[in-house]
C-alpha atoms as a PDB file:
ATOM      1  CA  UNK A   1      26.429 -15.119 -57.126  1.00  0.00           C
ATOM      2  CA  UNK A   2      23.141 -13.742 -55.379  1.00  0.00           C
ATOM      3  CA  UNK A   3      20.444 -14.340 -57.942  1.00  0.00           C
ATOM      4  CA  UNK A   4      17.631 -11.798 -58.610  1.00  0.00           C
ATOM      5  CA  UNK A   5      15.071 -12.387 -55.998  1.00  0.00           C
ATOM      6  CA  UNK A   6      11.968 -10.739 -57.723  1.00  0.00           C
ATOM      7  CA  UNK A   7      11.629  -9.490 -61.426  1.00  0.00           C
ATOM      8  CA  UNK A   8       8.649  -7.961 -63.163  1.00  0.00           C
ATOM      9  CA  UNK A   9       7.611  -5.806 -65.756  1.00  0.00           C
ATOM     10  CA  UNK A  10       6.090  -2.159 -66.782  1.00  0.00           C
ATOM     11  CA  UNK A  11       5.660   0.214 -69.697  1.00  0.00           C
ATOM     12  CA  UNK A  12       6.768   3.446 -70.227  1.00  0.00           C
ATOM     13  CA  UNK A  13       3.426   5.485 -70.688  1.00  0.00           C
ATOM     14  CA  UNK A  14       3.172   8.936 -72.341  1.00  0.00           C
ATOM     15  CA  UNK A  15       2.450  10.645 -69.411  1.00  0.00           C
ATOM     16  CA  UNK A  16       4.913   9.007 -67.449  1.00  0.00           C
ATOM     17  CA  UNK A  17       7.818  10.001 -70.260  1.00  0.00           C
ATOM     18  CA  UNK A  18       6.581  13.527 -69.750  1.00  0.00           C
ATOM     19  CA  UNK A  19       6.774  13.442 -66.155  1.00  0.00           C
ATOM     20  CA  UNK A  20       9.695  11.079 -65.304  1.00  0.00           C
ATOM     21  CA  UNK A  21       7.990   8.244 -63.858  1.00  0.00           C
ATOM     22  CA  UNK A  22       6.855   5.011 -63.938  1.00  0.00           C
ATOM     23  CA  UNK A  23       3.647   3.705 -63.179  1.00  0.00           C
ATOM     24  CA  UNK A  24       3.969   0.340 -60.584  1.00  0.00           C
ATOM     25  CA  UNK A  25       1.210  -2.420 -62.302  1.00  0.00           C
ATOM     26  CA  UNK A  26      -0.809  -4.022 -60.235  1.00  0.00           C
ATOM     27  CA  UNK A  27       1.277  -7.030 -60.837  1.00  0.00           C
ATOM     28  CA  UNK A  28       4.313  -5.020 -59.633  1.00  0.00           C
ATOM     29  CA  UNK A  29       3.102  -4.226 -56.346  1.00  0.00           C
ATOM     30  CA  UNK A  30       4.890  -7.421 -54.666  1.00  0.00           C
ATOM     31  CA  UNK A  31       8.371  -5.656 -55.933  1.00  0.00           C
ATOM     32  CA  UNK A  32       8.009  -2.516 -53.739  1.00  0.00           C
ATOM     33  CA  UNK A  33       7.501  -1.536 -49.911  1.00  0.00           C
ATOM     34  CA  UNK A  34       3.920  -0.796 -49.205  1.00  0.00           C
ATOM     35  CA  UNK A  35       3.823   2.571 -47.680  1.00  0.00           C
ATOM     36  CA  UNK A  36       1.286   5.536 -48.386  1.00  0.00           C
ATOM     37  CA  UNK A  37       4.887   7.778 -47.667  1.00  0.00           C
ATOM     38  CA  UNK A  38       6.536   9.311 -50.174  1.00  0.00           C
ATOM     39  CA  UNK A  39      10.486   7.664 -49.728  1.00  0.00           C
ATOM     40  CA  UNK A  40      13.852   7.262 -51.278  1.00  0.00           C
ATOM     41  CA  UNK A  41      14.815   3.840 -52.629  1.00  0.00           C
ATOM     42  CA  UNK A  42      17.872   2.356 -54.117  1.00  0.00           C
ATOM     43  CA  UNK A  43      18.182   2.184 -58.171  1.00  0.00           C
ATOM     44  CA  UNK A  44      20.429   0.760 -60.603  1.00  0.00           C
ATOM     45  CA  UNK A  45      20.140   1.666 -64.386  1.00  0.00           C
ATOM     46  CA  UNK A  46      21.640  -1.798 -66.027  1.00  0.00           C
ATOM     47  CA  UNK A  47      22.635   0.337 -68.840  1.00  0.00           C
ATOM     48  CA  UNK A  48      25.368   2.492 -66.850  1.00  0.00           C
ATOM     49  CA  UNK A  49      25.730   0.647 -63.954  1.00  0.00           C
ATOM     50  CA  UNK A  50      24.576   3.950 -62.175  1.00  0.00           C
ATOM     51  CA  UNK A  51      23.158   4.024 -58.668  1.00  0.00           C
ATOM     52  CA  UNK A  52      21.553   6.223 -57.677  1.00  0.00           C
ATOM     53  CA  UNK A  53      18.170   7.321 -55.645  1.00  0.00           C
ATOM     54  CA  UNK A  54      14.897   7.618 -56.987  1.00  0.00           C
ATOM     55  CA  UNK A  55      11.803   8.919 -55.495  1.00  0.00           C
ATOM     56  CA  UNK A  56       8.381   6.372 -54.388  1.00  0.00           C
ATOM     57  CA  UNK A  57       5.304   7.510 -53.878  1.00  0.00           C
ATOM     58  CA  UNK A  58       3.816   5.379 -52.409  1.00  0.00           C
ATOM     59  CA  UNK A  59       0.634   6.378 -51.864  1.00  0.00           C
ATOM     60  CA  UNK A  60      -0.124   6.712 -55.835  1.00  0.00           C
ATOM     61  CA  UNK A  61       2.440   3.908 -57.245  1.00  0.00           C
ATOM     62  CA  UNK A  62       4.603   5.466 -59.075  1.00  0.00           C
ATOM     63  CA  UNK A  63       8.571   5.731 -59.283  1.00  0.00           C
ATOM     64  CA  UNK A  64       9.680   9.527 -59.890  1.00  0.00           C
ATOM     65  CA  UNK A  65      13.180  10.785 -61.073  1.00  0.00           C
ATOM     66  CA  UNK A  66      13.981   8.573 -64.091  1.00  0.00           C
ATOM     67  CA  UNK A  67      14.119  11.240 -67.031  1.00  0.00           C
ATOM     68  CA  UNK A  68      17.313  10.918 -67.330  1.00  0.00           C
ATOM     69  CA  UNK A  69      17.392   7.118 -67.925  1.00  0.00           C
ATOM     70  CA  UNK A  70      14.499   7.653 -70.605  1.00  0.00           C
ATOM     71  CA  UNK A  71      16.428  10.434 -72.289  1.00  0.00           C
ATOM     72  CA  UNK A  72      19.423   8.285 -71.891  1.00  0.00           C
ATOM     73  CA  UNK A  73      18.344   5.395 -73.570  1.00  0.00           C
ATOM     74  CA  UNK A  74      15.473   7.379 -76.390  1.00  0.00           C
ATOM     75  CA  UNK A  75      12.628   5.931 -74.461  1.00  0.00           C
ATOM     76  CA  UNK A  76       8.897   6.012 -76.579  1.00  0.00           C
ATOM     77  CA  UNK A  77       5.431   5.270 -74.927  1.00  0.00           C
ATOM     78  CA  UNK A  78       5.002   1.280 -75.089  1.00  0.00           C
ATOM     79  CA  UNK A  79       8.642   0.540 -74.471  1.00  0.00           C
ATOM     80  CA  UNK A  80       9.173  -2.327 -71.769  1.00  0.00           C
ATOM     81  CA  UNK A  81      10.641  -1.602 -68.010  1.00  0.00           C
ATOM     82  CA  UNK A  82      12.045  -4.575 -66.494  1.00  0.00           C
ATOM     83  CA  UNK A  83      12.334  -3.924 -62.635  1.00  0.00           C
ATOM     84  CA  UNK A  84      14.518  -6.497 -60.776  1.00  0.00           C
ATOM     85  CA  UNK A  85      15.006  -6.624 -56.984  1.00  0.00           C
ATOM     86  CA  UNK A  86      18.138  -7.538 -54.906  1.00  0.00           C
ATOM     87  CA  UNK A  87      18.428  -7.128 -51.295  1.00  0.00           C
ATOM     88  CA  UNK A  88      17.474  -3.645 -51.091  1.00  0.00           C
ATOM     89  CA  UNK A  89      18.065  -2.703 -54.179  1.00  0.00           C
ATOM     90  CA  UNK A  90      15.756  -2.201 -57.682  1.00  0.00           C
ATOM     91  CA  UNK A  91      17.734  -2.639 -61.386  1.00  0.00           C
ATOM     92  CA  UNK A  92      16.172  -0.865 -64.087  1.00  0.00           C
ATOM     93  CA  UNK A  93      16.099  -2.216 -67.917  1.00  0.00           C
ATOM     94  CA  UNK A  94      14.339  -0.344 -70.952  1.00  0.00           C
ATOM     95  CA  UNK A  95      13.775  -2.780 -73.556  1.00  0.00           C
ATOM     96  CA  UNK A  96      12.712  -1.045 -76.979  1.00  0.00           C
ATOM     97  CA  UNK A  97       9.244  -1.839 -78.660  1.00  0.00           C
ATOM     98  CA  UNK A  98      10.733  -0.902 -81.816  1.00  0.00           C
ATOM     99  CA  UNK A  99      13.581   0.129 -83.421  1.00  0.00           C
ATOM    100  CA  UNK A 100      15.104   3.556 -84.107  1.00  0.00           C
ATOM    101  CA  UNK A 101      14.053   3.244 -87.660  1.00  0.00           C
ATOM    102  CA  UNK A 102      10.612   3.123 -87.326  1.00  0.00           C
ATOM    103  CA  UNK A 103      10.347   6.670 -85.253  1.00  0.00           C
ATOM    104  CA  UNK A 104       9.273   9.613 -86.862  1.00  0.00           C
ATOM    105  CA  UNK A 105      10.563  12.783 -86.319  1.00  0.00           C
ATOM    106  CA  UNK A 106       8.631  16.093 -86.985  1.00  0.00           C
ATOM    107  CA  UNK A 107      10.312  18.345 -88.447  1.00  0.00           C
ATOM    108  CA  UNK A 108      10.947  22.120 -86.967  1.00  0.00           C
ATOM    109  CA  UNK A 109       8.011  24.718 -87.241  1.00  0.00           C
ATOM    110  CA  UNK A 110      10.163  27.665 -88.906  1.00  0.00           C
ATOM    111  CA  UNK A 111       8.596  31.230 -87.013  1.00  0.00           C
ATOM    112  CA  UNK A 112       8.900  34.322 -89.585  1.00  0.00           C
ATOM    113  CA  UNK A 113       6.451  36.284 -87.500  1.00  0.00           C
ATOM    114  CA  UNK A 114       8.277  38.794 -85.632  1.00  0.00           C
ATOM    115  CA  UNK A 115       7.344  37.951 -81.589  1.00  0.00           C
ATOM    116  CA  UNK A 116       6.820  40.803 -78.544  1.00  0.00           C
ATOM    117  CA  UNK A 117       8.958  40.696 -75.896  1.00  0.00           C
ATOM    118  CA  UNK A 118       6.900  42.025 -73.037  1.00  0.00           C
ATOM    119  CA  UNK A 119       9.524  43.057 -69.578  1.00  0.00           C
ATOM    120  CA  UNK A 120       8.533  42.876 -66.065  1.00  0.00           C
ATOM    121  CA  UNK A 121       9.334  46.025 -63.649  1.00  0.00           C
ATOM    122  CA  UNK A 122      12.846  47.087 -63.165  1.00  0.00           C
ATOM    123  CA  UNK A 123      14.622  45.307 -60.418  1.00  0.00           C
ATOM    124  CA  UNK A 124      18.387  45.859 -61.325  1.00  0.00           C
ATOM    125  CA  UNK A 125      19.116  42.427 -59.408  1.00  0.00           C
ATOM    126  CA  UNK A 126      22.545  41.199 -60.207  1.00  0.00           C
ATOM    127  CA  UNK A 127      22.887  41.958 -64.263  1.00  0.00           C
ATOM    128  CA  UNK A 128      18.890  40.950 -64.560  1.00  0.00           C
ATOM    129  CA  UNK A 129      16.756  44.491 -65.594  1.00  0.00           C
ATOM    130  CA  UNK A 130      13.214  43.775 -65.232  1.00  0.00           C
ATOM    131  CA  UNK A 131      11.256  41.405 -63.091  1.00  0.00           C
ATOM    132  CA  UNK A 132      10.208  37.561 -64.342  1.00  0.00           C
ATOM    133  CA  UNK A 133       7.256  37.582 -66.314  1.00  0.00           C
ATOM    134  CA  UNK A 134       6.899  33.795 -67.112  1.00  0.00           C
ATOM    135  CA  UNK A 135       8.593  30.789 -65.309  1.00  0.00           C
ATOM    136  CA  UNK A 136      11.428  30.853 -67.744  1.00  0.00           C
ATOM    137  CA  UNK A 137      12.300  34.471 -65.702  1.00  0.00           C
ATOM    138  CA  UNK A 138      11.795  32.380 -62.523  1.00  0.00           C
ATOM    139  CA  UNK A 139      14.198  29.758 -63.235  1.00  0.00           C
ATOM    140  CA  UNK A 140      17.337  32.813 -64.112  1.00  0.00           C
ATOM    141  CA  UNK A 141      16.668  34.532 -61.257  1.00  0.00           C
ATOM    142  CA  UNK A 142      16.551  31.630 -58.851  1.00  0.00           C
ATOM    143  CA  UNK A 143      20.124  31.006 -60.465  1.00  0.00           C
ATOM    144  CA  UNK A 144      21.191  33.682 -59.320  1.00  0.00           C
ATOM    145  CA  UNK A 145      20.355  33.788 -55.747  1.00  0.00           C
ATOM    146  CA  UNK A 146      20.633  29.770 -54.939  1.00  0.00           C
ATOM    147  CA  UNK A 147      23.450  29.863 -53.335  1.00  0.00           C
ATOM    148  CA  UNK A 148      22.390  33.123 -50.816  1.00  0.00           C
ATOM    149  CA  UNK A 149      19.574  30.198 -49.679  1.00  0.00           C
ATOM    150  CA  UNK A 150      21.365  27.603 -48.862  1.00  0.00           C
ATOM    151  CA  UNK A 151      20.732  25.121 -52.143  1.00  0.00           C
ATOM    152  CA  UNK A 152      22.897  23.489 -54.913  1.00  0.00           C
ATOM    153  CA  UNK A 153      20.889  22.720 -58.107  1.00  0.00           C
ATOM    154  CA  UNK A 154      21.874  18.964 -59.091  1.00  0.00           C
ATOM    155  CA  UNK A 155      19.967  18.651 -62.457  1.00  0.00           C
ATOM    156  CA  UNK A 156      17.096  20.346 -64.015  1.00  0.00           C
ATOM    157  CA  UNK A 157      15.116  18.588 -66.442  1.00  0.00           C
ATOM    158  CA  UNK A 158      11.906  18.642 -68.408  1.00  0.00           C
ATOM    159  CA  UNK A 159       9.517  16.577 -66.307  1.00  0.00           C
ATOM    160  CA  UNK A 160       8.461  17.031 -63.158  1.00  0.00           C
ATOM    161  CA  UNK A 161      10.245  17.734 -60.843  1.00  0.00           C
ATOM    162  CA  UNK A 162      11.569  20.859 -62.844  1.00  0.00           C
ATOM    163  CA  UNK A 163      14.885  20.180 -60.184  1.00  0.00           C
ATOM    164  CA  UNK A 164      16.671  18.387 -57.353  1.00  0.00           C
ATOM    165  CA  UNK A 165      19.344  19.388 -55.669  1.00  0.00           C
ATOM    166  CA  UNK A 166      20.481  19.521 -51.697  1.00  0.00           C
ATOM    167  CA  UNK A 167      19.069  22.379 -49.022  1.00  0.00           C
ATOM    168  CA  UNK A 168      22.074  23.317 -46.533  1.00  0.00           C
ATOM    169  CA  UNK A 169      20.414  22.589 -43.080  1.00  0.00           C
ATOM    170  CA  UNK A 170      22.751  23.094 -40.410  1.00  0.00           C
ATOM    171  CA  UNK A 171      26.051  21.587 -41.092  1.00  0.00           C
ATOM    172  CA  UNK A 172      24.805  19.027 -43.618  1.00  0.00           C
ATOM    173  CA  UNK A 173      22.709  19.200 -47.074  1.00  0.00           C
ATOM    174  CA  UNK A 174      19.724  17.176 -47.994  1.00  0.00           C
ATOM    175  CA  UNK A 175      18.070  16.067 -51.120  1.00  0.00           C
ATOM    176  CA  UNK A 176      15.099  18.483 -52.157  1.00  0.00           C
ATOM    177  CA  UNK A 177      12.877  18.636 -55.364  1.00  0.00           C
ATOM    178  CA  UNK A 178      12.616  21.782 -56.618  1.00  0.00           C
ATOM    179  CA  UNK A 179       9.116  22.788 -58.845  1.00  0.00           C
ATOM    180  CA  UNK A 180       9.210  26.265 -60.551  1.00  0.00           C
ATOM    181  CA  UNK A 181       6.364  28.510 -61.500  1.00  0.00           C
ATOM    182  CA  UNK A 182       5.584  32.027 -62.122  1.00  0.00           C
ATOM    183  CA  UNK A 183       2.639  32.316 -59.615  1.00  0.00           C
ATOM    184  CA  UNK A 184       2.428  29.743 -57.042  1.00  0.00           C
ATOM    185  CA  UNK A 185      -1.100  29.191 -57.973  1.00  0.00           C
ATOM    186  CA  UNK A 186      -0.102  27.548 -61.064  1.00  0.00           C
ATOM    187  CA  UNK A 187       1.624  24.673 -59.105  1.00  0.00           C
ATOM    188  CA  UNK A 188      -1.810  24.207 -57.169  1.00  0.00           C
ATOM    189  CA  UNK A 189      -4.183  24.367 -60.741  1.00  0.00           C
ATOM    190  CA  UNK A 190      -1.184  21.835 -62.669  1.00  0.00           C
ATOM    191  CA  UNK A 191       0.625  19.314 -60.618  1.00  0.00           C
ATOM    192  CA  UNK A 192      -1.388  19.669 -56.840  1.00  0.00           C
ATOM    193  CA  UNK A 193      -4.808  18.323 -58.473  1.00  0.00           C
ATOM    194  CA  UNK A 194      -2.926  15.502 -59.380  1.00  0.00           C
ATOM    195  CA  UNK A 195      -1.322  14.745 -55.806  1.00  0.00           C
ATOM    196  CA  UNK A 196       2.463  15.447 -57.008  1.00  0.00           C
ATOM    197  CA  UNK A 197       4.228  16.560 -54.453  1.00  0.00           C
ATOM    198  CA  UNK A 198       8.005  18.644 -54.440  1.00  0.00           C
ATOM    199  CA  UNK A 199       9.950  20.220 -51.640  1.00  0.00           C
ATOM    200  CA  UNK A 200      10.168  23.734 -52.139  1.00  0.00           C
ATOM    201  CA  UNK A 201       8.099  25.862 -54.781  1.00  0.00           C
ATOM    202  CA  UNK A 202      10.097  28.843 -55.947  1.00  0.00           C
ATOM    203  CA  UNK A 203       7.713  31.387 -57.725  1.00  0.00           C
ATOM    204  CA  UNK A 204       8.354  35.561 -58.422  1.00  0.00           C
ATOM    205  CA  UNK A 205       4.514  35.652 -56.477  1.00  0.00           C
ATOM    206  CA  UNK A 206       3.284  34.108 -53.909  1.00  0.00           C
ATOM    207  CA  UNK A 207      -0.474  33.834 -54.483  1.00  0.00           C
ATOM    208  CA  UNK A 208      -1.509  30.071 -53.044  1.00  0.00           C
ATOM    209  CA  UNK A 209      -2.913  31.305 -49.826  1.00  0.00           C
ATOM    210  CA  UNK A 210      -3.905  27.436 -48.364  1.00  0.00           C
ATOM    211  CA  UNK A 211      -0.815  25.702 -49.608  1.00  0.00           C
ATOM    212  CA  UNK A 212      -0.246  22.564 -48.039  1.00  0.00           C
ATOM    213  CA  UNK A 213       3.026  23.131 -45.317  1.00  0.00           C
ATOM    214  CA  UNK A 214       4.985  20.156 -46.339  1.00  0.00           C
ATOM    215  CA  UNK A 215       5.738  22.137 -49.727  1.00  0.00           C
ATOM    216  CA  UNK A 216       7.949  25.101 -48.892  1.00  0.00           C
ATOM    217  CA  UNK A 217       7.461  28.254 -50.853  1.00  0.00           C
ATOM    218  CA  UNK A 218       9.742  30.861 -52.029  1.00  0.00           C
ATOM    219  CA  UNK A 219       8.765  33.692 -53.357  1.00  0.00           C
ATOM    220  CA  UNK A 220      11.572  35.480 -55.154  1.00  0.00           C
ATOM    221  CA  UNK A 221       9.665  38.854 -55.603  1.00  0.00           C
ATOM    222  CA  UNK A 222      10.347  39.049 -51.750  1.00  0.00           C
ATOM    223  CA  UNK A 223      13.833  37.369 -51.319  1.00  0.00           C
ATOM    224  CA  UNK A 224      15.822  39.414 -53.609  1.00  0.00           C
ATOM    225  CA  UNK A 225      15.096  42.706 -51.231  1.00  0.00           C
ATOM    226  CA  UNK A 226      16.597  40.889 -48.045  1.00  0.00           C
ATOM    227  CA  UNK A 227      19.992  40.116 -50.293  1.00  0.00           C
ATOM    228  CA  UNK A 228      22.554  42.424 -51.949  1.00  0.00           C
ATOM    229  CA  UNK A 229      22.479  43.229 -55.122  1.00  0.00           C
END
């Protein structure tokens, strides 16, 4: 049996719980292909067995798409990552700081306060009255018109990217990260300082007049007039 050629090891951060990723340590650099490209590398999660792809940026050192593995296996800030490489490929191990035991759990806020519920205009779009008014809005309605552009929704999930899925180009479909926001301008004031980077960035309004053209932007406000209702 081929042993492991390279093995070293990380720690899940708060930020990168929140976000899906893992931060590559200085000391981890050797592990990973030095590029300043953002690319698609080859993952095992020991746990499963899975393979599957995950996302490198390269430029900022950090391995994207692993939410599900933390969620998977209850994953806290200080928690080990052991990253092994074989050939081409990179096995993933979480090995917990402490035990389930020791984790507290807050306990629900109860809301008596009866809330507003504020409605965009009327659109009449496919069973949907009034218009998105917060990204929640954003996500339904892109539901609902996916398929009319071309994209299957893999997984959605909490961190960023809010989805991935594959973009019919052609004959064939390829991978895309999906962000979603109610204005565009809230991608570029959130995730864009920070140099995160998604495929396409569906919004109900367009307002991010200098977005950067390797992020794609659709703006739903405008697309559900070209379809049928």
């Amino acid at each position: 049996m081929t042993q492991l050629e390279q093995t070293a090891e990380g720690r899940v951060t708060a930020a990168g719980l929140q976000y899906g990723f893992m931060k590559i340590l200085k000391h981890m650099t050797h592990l990973f292909p030095r590029t300043n490209e953002t690319i698609k590398i080859s993952a095992v999660f020991t746990d499963t067995g899975e393979e599957t792809q995950v996302t490198l940026q390269g430029k900022y050192d950090r391995v994207f798409r692993l939410t599900g593995w933390y969620r998977r296996n209850n994953a806290q800030p200080g928690d080990k990552i052991e990253v092994s490489k074989k050939d081409d490929r990179y096995f993933f191990t979480l090995k917990k700081a402490r035990s389930m035991t020791e984790v507290s759990i807050t306990p629900p806020v109860l809301v008596t306060k009866q809330l507003k519920k504020p409605v965009g205009e009327p659109i009449n779009f496919r069973g949907l009255i009034y218009a998105p008014v917060n990204e929640n809005g954003v996500i339904f309605l892109f539901g609902l018109v996916a398929r009319d552009l071309g994209i299957m929704v893999e997984g959605v999930q909490d961190a960023f990217p809010d989805a991935f899925g594959r973009r019919l180009v052609g004959d064939r479909y390829y991978p895309v990260e999906i962000e979603f926001k109610f204005r565009s301008s809230g991608y570029r004031d959130t995730y864009f300082k920070d140099k995160l980077m998604c495929d396409i960035l569906v919004c109900w309004q367009h307002d991010w007049i200098d977005h950067p053209p390797e992020i794609e932007v659709i703006e739903l406000k405008s697309k559900i007039h070209q379809l049928t209702v």
